[in-house]
C-alpha atoms as a PDB file:
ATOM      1  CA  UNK A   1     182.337  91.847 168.046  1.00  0.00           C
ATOM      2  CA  UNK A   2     179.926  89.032 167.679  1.00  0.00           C
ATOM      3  CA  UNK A   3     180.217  87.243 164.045  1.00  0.00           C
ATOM      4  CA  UNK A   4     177.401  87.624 161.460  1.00  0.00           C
ATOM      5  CA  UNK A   5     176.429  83.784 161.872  1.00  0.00           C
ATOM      6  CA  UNK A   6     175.843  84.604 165.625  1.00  0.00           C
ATOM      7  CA  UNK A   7     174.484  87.811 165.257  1.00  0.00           C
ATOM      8  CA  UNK A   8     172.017  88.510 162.583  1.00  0.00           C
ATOM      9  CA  UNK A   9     172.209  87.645 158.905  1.00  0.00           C
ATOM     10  CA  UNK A  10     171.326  89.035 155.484  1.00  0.00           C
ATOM     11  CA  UNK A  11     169.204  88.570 152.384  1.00  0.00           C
ATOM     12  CA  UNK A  12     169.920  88.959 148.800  1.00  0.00           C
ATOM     13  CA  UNK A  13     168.442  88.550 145.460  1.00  0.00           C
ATOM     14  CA  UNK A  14     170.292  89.269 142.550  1.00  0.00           C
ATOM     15  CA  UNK A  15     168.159  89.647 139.173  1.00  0.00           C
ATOM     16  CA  UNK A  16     168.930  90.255 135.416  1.00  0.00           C
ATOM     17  CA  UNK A  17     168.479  93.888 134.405  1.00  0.00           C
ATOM     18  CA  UNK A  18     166.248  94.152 132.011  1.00  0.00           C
ATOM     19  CA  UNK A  19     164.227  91.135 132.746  1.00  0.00           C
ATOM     20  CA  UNK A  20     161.041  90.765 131.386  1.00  0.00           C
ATOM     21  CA  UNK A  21     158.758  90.026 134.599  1.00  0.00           C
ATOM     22  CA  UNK A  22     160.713  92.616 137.412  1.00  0.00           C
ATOM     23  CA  UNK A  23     160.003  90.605 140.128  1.00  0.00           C
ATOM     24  CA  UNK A  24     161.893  87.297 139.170  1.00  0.00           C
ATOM     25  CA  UNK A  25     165.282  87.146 140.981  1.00  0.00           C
ATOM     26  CA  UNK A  26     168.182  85.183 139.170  1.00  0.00           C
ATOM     27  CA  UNK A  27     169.267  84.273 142.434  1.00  0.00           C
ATOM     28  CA  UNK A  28     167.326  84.732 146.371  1.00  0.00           C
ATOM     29  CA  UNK A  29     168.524  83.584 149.265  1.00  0.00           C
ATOM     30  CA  UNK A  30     168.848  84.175 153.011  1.00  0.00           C
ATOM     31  CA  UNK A  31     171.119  83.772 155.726  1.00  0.00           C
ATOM     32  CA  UNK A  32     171.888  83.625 159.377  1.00  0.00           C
ATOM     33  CA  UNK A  33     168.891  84.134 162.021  1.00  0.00           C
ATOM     34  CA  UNK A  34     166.049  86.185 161.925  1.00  0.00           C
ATOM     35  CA  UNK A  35     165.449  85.939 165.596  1.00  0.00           C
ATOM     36  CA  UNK A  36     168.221  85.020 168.004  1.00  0.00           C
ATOM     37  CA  UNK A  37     165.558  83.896 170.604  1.00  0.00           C
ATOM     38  CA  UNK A  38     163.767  81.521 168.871  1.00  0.00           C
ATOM     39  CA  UNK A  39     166.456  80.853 165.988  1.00  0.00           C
ATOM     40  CA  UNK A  40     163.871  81.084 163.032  1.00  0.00           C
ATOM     41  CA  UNK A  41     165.833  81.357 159.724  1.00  0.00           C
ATOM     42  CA  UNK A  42     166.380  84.426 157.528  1.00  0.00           C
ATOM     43  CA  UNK A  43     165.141  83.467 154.232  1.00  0.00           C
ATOM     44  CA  UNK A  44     164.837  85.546 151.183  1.00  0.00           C
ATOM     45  CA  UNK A  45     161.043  86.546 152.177  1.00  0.00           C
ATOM     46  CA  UNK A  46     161.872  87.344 155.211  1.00  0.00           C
ATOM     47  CA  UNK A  47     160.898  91.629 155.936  1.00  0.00           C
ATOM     48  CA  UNK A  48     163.860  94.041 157.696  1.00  0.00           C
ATOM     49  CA  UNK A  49     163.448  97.668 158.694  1.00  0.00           C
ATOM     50  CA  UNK A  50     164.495  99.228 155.805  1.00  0.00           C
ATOM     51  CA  UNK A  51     166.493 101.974 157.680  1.00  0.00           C
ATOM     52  CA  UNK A  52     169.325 103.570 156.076  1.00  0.00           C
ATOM     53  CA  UNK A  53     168.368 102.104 152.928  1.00  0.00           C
ATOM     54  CA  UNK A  54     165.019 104.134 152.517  1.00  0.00           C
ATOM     55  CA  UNK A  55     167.548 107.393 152.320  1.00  0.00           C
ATOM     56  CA  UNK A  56     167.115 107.059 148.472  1.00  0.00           C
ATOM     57  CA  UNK A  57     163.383 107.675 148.734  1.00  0.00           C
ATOM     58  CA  UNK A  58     163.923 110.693 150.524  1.00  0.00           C
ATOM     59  CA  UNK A  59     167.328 111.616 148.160  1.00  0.00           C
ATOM     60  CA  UNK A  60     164.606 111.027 145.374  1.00  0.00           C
ATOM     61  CA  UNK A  61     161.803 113.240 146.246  1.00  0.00           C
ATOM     62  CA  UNK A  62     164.338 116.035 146.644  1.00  0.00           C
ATOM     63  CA  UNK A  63     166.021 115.716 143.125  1.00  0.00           C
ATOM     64  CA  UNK A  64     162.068 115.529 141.795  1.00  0.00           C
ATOM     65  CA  UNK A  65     161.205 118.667 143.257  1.00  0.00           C
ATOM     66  CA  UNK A  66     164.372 120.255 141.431  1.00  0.00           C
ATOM     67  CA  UNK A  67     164.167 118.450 138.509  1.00  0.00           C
ATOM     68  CA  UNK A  68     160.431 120.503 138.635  1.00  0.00           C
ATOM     69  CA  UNK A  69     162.088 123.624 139.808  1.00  0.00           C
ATOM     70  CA  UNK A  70     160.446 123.670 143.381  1.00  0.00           C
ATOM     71  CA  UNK A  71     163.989 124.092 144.775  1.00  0.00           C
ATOM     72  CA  UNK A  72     167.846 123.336 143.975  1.00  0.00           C
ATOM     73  CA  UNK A  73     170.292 121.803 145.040  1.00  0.00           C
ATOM     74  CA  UNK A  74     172.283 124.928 146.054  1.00  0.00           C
ATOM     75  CA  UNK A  75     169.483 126.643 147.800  1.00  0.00           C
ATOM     76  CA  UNK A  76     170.253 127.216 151.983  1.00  0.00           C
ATOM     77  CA  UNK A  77     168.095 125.039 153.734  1.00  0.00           C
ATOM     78  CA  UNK A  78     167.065 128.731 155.368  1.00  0.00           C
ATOM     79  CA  UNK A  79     165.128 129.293 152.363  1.00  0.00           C
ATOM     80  CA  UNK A  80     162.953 126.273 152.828  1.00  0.00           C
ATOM     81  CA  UNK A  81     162.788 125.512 157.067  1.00  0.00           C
ATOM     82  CA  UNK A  82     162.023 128.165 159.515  1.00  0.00           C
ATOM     83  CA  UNK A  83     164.162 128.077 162.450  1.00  0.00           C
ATOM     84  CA  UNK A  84     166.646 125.206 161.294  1.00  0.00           C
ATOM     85  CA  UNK A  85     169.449 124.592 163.402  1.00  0.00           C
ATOM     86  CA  UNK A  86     171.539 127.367 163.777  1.00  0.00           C
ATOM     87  CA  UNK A  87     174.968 125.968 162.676  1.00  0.00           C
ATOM     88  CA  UNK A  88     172.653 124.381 159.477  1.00  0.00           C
ATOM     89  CA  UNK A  89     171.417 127.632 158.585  1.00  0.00           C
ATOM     90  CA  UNK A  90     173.936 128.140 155.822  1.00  0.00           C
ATOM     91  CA  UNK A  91     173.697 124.420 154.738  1.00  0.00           C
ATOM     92  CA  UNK A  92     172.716 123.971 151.422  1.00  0.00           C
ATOM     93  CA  UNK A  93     169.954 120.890 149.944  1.00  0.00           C
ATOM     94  CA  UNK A  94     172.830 119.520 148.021  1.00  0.00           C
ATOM     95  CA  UNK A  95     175.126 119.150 151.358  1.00  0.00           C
ATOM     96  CA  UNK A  96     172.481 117.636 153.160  1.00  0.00           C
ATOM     97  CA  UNK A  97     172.052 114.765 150.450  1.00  0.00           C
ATOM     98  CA  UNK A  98     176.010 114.419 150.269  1.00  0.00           C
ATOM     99  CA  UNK A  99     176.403 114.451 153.793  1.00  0.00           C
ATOM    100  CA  UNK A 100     179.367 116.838 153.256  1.00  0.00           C
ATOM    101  CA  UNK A 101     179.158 119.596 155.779  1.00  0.00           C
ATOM    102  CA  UNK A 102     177.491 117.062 158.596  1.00  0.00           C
ATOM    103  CA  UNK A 103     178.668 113.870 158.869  1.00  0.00           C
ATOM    104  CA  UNK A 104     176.829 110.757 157.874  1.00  0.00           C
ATOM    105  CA  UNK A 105     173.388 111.517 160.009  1.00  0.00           C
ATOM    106  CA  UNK A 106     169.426 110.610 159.612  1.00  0.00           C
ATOM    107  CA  UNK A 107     169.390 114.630 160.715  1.00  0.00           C
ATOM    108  CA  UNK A 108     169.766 115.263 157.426  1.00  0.00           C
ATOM    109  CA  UNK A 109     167.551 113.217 156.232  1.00  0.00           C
ATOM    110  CA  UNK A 110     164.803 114.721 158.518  1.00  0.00           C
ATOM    111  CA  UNK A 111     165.337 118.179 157.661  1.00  0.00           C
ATOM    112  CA  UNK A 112     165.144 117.000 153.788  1.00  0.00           C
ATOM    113  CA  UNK A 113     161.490 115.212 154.508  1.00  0.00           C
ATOM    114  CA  UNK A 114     160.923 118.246 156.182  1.00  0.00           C
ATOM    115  CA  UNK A 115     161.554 120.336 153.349  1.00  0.00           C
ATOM    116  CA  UNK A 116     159.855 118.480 151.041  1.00  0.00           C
ATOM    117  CA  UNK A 117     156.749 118.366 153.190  1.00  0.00           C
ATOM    118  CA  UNK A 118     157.269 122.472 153.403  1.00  0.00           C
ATOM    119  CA  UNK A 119     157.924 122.674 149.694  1.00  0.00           C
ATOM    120  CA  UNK A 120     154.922 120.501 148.596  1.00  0.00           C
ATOM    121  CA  UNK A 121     152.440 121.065 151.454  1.00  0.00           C
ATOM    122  CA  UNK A 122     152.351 117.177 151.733  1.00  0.00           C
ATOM    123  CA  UNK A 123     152.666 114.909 154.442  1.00  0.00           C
ATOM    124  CA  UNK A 124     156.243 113.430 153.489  1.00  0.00           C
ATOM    125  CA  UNK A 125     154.957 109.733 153.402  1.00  0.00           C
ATOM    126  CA  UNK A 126     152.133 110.928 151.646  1.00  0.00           C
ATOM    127  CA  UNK A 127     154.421 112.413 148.816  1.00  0.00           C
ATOM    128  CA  UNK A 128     156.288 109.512 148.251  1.00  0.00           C
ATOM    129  CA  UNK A 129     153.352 106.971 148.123  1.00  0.00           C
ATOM    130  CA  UNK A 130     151.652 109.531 145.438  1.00  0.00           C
ATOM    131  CA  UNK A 131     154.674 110.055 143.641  1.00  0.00           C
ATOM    132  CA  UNK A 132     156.402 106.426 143.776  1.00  0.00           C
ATOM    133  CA  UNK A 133     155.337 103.566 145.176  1.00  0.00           C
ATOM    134  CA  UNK A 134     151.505 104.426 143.757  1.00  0.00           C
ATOM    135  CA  UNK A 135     152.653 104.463 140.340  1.00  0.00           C
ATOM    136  CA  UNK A 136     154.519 101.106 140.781  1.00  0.00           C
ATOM    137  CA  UNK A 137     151.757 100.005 142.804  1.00  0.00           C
ATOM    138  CA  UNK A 138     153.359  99.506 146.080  1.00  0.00           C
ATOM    139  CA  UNK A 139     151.655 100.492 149.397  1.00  0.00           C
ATOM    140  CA  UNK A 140     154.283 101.852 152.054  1.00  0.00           C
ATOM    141  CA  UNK A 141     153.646 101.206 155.539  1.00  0.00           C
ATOM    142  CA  UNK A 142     155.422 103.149 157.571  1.00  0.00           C
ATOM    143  CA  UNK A 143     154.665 102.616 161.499  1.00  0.00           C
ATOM    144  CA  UNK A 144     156.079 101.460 164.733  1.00  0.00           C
ATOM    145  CA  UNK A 145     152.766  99.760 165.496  1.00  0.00           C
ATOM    146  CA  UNK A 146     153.408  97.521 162.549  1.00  0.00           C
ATOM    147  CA  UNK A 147     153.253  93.972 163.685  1.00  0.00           C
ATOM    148  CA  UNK A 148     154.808  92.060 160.685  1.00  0.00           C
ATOM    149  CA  UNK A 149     154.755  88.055 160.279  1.00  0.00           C
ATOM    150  CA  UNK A 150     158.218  87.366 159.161  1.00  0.00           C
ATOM    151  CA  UNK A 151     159.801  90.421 160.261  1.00  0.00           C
ATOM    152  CA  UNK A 152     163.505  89.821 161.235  1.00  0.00           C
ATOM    153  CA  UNK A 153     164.182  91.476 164.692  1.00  0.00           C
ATOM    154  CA  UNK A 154     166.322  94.306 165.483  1.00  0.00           C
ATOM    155  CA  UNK A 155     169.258  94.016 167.657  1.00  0.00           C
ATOM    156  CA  UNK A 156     171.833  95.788 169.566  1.00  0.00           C
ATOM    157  CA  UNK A 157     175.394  94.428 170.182  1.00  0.00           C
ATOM    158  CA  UNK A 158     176.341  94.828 173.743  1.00  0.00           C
ATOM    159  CA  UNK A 159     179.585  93.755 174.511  1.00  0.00           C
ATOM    160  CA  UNK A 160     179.914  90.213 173.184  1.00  0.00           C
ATOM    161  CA  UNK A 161     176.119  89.954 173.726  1.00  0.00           C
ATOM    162  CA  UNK A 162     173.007  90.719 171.327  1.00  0.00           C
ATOM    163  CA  UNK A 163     169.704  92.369 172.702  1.00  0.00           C
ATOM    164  CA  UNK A 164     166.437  92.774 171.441  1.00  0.00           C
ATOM    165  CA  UNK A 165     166.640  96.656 170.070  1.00  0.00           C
ATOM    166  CA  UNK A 166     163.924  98.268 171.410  1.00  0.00           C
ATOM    167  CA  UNK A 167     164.738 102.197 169.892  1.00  0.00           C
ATOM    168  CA  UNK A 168     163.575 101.328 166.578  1.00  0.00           C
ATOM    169  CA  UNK A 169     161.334 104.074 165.585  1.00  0.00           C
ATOM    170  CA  UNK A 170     159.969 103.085 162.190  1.00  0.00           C
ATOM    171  CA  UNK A 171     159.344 100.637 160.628  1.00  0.00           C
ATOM    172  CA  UNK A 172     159.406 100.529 156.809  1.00  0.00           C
ATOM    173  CA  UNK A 173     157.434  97.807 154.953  1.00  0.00           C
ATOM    174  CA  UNK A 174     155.675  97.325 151.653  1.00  0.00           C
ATOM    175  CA  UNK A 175     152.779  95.439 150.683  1.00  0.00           C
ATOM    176  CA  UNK A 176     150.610  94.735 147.168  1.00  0.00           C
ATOM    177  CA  UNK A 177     147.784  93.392 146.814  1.00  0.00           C
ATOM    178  CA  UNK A 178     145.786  91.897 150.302  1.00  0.00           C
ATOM    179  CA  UNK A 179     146.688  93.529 153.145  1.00  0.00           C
ATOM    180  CA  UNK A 180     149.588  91.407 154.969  1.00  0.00           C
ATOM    181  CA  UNK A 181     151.464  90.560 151.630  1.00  0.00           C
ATOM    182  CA  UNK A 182     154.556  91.946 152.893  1.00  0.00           C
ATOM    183  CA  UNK A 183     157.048  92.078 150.350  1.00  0.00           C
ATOM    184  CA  UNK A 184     160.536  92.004 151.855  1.00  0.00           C
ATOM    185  CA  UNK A 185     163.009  94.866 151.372  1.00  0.00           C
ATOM    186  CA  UNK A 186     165.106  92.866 148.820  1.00  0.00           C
ATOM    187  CA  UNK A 187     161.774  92.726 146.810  1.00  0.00           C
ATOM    188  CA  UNK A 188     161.332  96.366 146.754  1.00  0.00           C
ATOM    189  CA  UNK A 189     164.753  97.420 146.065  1.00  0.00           C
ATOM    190  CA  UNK A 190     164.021  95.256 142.676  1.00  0.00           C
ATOM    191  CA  UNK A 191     161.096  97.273 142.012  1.00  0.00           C
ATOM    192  CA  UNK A 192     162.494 100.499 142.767  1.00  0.00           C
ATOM    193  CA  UNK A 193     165.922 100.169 140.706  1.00  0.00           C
ATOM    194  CA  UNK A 194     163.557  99.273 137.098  1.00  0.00           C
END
């Protein structure tokens, strides 16, 4: 398995909870490489396909929808999708989110966007820019076309080798303000969590 300094990296930022301005980190940093080809630097700023971390958004818009008593938790996700799977049929919301009749799977995070589009008549991105990121005034971009300056690539280990992942389907950024101010993941995981 090739070692985190060869392979990839991370960034962090750590901040104060309760801090008066949201966006000031107590700590940011990056490390390791944001592209293996060219070597450029992962740096706090830098911007990462959210992937498994934008599972709370979609975890989120479900509990909203019960907290409004659209649906619950314990309702079969037959009641809300026609035609689901068949061995899902009996599934409830709550299992989906838990992950505890399937294992760990972005299936079930589909069929949960897919309820909530069903449920609110919305386009699921459309939903969660209306209902979250709009009030904290964050614009969601979420694309595959998305050419992002910064953007650390996405790789697969092969072997003891790295390659350029080319099966990434979506790619989750956020901007405010001009278009191109790309605010890294790290940045909108602060916003989100006040």
């Amino acid at each position: 398995m090739a070692s985190l300094c060869t392979a990839g990296g991370a960034a962090a930022v750590v901040v104060r909870a309760g801090a008066a301005n949201p966006h000031s980190g107590v700590r940011e940093t990056g490390s390791g490489k944001a592209d293996l080809t060219t070597g450029r630097a992962i740096t706090s700023k830098t911007v990462f396909d959210m992937v498994s971390n934008s599972r709370q958004f979609t975890a989120d818009a479900v509990l909203l929808l019960a907290g409004r008593h659209r649906l619950a938790l314990n309702d079969p996700l037959s009641d809300n999708l026609d035609n689901p799977p068949v061995r899902a049929r009996d599934v409830t919301l709550g299992d989906l989110m838990r992950h505890t009749r399937f294992s760990y799977s972005t299936s079930n995070c589909v069929l949960l966007a897919h309820v909530v589009e069903r449920v609110t008549g919305k386009r699921f991105r459309t939903f969660i820019q209306q209902e979250f990121f709009t009030p904290l005034d964050v614009r969601m971009t979420l694309s595959p076309a998305v050419d992002v300056s910064g953007r650390a690539k996405s790789y697969d280990e092969k072997g003891d080798s790295m390659s350029p992942d080319r099966n990434t389907a979506v790619t989750v950024v956020c901007n405010a303000g001009p278009p191109d101010n790309f605010r890294a993941a790290n940045q909108l995981l602060d916003i989100w969590t006040k």
